[in-house]
N, C-alpha and C. Protein backbone atom coordinates (compact mmCIF):
# COMPACT_ATOMS: atom_id res chain seq x y z
N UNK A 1 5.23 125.44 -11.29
CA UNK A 1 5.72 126.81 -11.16
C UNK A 1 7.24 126.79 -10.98
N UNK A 2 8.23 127.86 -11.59
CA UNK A 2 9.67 127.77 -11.90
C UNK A 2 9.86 129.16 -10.82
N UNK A 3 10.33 128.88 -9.66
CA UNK A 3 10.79 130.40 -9.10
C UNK A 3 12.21 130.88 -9.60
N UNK A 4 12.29 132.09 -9.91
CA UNK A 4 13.93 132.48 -10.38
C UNK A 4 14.31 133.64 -9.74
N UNK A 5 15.47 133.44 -9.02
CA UNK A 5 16.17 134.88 -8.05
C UNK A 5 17.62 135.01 -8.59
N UNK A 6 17.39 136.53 -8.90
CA UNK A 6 18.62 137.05 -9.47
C UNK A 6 19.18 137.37 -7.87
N UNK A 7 20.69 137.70 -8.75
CA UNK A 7 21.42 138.55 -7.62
C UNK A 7 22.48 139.16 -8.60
N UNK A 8 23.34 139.83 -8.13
CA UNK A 8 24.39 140.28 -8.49
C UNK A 8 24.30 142.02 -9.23
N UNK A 9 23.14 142.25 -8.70
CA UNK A 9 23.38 144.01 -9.46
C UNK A 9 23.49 144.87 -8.43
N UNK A 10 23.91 146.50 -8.93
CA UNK A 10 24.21 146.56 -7.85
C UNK A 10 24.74 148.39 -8.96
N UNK A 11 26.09 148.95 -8.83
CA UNK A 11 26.56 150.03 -8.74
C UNK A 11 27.46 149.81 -9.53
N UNK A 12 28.00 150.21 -10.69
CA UNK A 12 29.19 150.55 -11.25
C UNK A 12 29.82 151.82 -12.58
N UNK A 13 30.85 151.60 -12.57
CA UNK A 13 31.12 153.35 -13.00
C UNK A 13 31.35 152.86 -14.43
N UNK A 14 31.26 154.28 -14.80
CA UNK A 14 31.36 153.69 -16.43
C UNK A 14 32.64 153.38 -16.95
N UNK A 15 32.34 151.87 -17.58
CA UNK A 15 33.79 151.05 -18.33
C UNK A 15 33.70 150.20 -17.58
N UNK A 16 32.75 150.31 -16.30
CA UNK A 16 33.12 148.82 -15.32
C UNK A 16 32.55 147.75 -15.60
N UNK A 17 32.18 147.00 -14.28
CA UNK A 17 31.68 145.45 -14.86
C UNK A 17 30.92 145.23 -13.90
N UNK A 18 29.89 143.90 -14.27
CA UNK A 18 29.27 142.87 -12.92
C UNK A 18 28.56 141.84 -13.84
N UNK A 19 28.47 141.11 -12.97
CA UNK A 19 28.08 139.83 -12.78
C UNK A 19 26.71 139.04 -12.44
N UNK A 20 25.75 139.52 -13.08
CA UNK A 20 24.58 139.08 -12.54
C UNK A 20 24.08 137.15 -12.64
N UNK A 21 23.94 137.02 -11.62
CA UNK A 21 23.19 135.48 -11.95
C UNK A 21 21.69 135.04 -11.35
N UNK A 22 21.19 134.26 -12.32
CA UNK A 22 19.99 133.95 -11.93
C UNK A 22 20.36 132.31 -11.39
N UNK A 23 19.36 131.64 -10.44
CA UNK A 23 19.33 130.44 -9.70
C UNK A 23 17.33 129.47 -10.38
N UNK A 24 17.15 129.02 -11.17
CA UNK A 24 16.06 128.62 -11.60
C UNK A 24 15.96 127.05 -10.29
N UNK A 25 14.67 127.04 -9.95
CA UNK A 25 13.64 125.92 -8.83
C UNK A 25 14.05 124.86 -9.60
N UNK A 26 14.08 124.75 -11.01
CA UNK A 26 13.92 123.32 -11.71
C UNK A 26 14.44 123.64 -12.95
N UNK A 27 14.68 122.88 -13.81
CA UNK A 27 15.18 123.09 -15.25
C UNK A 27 13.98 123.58 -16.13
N UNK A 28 14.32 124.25 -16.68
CA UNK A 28 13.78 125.37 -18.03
C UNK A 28 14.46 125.11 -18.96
N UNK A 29 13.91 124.54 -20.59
CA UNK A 29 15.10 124.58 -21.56
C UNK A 29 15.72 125.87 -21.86
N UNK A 30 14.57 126.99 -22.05
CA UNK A 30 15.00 128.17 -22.27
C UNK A 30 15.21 128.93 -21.42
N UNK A 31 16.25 130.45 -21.11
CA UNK A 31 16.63 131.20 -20.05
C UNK A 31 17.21 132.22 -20.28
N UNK A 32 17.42 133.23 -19.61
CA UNK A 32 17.33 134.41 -20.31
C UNK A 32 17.69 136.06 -19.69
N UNK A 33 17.81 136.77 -20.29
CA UNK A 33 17.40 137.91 -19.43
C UNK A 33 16.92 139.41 -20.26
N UNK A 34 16.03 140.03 -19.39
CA UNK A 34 15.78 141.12 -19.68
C UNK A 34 15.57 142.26 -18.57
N UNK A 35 15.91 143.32 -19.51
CA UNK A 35 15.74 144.70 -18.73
C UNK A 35 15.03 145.81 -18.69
N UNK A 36 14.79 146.65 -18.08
CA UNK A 36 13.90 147.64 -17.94
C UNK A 36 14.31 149.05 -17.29
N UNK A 37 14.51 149.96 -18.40
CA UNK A 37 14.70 151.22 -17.86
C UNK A 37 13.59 152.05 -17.49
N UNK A 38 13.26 153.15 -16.73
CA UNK A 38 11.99 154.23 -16.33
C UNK A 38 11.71 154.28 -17.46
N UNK A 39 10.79 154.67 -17.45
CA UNK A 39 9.91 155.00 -18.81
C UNK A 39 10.26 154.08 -20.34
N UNK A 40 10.76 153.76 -20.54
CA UNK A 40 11.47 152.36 -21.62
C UNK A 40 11.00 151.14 -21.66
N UNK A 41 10.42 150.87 -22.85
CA UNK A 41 9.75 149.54 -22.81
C UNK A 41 11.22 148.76 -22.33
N UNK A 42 10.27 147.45 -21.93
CA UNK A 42 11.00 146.06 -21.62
C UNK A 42 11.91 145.72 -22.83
N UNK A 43 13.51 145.06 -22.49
CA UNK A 43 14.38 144.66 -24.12
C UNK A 43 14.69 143.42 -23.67
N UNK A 44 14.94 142.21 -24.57
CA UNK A 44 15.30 140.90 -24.34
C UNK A 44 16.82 141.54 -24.45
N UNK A 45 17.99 141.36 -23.39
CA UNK A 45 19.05 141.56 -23.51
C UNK A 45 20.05 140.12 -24.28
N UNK A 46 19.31 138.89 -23.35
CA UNK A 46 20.51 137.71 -24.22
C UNK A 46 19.47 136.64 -23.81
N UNK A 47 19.36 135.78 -24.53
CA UNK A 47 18.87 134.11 -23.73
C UNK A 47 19.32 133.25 -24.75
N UNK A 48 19.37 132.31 -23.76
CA UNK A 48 20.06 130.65 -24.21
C UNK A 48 18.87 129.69 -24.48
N UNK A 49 18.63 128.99 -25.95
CA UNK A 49 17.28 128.20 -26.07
C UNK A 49 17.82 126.99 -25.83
N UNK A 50 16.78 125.88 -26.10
CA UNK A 50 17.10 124.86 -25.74
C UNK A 50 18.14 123.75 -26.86
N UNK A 51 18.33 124.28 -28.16
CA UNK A 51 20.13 124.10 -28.67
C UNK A 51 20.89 125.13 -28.47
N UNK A 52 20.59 125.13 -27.02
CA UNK A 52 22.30 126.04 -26.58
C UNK A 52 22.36 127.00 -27.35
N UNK A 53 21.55 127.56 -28.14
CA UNK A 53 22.26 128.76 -29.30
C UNK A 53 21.73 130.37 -28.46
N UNK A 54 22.85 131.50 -28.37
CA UNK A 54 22.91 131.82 -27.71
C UNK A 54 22.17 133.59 -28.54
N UNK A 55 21.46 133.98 -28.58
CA UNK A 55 21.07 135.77 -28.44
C UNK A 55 21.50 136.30 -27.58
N UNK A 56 22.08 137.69 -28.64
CA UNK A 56 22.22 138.84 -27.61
C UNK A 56 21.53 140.13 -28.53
N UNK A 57 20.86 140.98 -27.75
CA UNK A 57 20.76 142.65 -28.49
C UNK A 57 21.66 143.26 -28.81
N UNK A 58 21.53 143.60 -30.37
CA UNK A 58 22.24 144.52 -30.86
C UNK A 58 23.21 145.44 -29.79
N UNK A 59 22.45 146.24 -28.65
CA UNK A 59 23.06 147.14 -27.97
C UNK A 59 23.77 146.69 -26.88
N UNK A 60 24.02 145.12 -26.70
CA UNK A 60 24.72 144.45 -25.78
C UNK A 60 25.88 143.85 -26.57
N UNK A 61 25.81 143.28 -27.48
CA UNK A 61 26.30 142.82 -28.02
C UNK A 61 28.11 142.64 -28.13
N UNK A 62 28.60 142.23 -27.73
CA UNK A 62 30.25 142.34 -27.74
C UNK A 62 30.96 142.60 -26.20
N UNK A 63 29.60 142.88 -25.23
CA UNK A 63 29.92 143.49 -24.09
C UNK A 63 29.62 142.71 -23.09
N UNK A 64 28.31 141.75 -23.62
CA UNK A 64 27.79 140.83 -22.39
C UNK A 64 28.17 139.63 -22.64
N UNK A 65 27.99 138.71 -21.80
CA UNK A 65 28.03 137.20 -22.32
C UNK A 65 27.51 136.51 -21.25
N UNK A 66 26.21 135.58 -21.89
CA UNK A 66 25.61 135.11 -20.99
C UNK A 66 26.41 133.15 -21.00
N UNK A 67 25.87 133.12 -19.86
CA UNK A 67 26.66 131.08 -20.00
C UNK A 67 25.80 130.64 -18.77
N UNK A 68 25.73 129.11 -19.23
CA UNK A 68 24.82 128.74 -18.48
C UNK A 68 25.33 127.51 -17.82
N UNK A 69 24.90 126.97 -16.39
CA UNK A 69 24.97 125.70 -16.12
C UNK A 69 24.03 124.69 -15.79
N UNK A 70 23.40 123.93 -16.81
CA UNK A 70 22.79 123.02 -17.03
C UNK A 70 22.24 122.57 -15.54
N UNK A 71 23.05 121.50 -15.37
CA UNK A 71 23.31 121.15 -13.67
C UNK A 71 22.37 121.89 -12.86
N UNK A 72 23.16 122.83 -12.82
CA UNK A 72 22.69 123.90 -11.57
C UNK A 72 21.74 125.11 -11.96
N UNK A 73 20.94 124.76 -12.83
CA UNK A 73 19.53 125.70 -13.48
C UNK A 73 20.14 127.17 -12.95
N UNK A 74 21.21 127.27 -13.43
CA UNK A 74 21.39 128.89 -13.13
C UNK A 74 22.01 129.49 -14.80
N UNK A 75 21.50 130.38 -14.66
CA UNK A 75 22.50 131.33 -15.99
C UNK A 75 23.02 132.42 -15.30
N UNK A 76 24.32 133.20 -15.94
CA UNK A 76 24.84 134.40 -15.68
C UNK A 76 25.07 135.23 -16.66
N UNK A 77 25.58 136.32 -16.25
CA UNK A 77 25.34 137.85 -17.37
C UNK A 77 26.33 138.37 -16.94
N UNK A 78 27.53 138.25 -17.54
CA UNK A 78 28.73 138.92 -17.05
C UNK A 78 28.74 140.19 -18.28
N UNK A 79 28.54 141.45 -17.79
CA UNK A 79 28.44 142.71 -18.51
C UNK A 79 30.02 143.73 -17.76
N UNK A 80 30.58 143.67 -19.20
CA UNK A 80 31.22 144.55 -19.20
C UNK A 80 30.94 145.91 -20.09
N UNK A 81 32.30 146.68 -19.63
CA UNK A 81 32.06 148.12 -20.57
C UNK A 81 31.04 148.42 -20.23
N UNK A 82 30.49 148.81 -19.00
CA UNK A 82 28.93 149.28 -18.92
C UNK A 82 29.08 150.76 -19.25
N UNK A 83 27.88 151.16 -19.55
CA UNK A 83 27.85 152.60 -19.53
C UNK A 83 26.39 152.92 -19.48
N UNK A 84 25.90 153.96 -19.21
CA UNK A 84 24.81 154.87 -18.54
C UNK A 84 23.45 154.04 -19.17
N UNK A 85 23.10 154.06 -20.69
CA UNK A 85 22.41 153.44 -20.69
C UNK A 85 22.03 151.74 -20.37
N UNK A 86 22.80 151.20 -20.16
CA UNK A 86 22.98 149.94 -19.68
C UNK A 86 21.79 149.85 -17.69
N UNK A 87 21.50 151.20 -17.48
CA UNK A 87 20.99 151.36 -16.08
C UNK A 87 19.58 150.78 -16.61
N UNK A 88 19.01 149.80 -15.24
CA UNK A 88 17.98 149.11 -15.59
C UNK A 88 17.81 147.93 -14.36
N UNK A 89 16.63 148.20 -14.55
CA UNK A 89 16.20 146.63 -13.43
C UNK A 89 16.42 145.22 -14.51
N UNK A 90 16.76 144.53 -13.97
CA UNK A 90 17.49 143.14 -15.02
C UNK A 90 16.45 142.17 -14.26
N UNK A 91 15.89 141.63 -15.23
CA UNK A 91 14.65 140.26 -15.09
C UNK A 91 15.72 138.94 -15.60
N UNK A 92 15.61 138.18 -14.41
CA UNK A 92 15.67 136.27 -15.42
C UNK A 92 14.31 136.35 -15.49
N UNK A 93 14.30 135.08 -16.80
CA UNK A 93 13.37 134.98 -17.22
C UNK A 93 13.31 133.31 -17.74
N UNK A 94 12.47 132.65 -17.79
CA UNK A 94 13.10 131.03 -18.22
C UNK A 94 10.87 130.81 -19.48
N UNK A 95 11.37 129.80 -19.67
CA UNK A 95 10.75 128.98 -20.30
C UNK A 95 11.07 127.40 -20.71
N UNK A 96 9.38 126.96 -20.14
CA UNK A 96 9.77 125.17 -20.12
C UNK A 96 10.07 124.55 -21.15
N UNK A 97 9.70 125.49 -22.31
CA UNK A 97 9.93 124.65 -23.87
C UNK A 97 10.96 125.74 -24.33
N UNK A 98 10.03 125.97 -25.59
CA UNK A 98 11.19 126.70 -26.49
C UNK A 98 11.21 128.28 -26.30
N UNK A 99 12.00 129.21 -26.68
CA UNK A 99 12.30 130.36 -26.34
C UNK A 99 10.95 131.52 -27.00
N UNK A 100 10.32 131.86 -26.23
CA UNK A 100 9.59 133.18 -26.98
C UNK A 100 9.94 133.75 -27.67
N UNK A 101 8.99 134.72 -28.58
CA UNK A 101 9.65 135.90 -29.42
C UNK A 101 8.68 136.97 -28.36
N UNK A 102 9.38 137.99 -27.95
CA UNK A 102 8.62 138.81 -27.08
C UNK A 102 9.10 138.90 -25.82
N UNK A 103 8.04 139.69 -25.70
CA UNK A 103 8.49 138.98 -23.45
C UNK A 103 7.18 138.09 -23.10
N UNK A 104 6.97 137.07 -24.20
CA UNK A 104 6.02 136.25 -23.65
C UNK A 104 6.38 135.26 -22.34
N UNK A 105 7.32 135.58 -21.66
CA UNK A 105 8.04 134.52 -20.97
C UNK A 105 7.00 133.71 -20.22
N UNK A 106 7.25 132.66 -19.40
CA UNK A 106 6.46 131.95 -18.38
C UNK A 106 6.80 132.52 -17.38
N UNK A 107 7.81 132.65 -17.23
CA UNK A 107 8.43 132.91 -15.41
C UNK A 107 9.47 133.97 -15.61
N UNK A 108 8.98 134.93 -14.42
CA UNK A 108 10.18 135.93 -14.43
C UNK A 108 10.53 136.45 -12.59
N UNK A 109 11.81 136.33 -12.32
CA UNK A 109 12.62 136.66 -11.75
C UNK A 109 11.92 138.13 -11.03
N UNK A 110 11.85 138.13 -9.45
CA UNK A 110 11.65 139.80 -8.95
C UNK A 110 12.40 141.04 -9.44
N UNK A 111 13.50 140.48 -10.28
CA UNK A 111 14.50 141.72 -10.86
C UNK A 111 15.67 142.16 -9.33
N UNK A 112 16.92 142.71 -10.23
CA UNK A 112 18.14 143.46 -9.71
C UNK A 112 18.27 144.19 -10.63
N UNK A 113 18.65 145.29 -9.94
CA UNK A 113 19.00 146.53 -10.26
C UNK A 113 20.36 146.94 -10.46
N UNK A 114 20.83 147.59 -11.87
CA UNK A 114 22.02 148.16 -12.47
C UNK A 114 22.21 149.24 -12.36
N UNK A 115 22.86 149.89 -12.05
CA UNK A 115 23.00 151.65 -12.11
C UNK A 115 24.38 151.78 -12.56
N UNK A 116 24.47 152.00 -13.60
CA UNK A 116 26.00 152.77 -14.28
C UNK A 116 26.11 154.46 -14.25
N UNK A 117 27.18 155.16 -13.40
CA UNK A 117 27.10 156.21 -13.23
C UNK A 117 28.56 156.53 -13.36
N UNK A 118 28.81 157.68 -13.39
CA UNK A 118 30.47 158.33 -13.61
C UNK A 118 30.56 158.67 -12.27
């Protein structure tokens, strides 16, 4: 079993920024994150597979950037330019092999919470 605890969400205005990171129990090749607005299905926002090659969603795209440290089984989600829809509970998410298509994940994170507001 892989436990994963985010941190870093929290409140910001629109155009701002944060920093979310996840902390993984053990190494996962794959890692990741996703989000969840009320009523809105689940979206894979970005994950890193196991050749380092990196996804992001279309609607993140140019704004987020995820990076990872090997070492220290953690990834981060530095999101800028937020804006309103960007509000969402944010899941890590990992896998021991290769990266899902879906939210088939193995292991997911209790979630942090984003709120972008004016």
């Amino acid at each position: 079993q892989v436990q994963l605890v985010e941190s870093g969400g929290g409140s910001a205005q629109i155009g701002g920024s944060l920093n979310l990171t996840c902390v993984g129990s053990t190494y996962t090749s794959c890692m990741g994150w996703f989000r969840q607005a009320p009523g809105k299905e689940r979206e894979e926002v970005a994950r890193r597979d196991l050749n380092a090659k990196i996804r992001y969603s279309e609607s993140v795209k140019g704004r987020f950037t995820l990076t990872r440290d090997v070492d220290a089984n953690t990834i981060s989600l530095q999101m800028n330019n937020l804006n309103p829809d960007d509000t969402a509970m944010y899941y890590c998410v990992a896998q021991r092999t290769w990266c899902p298509e879906g939210d088939g994940y193995e292991f997911w994170g209790p979630g942090t919470q984003v709120t972008v507001s004016s």
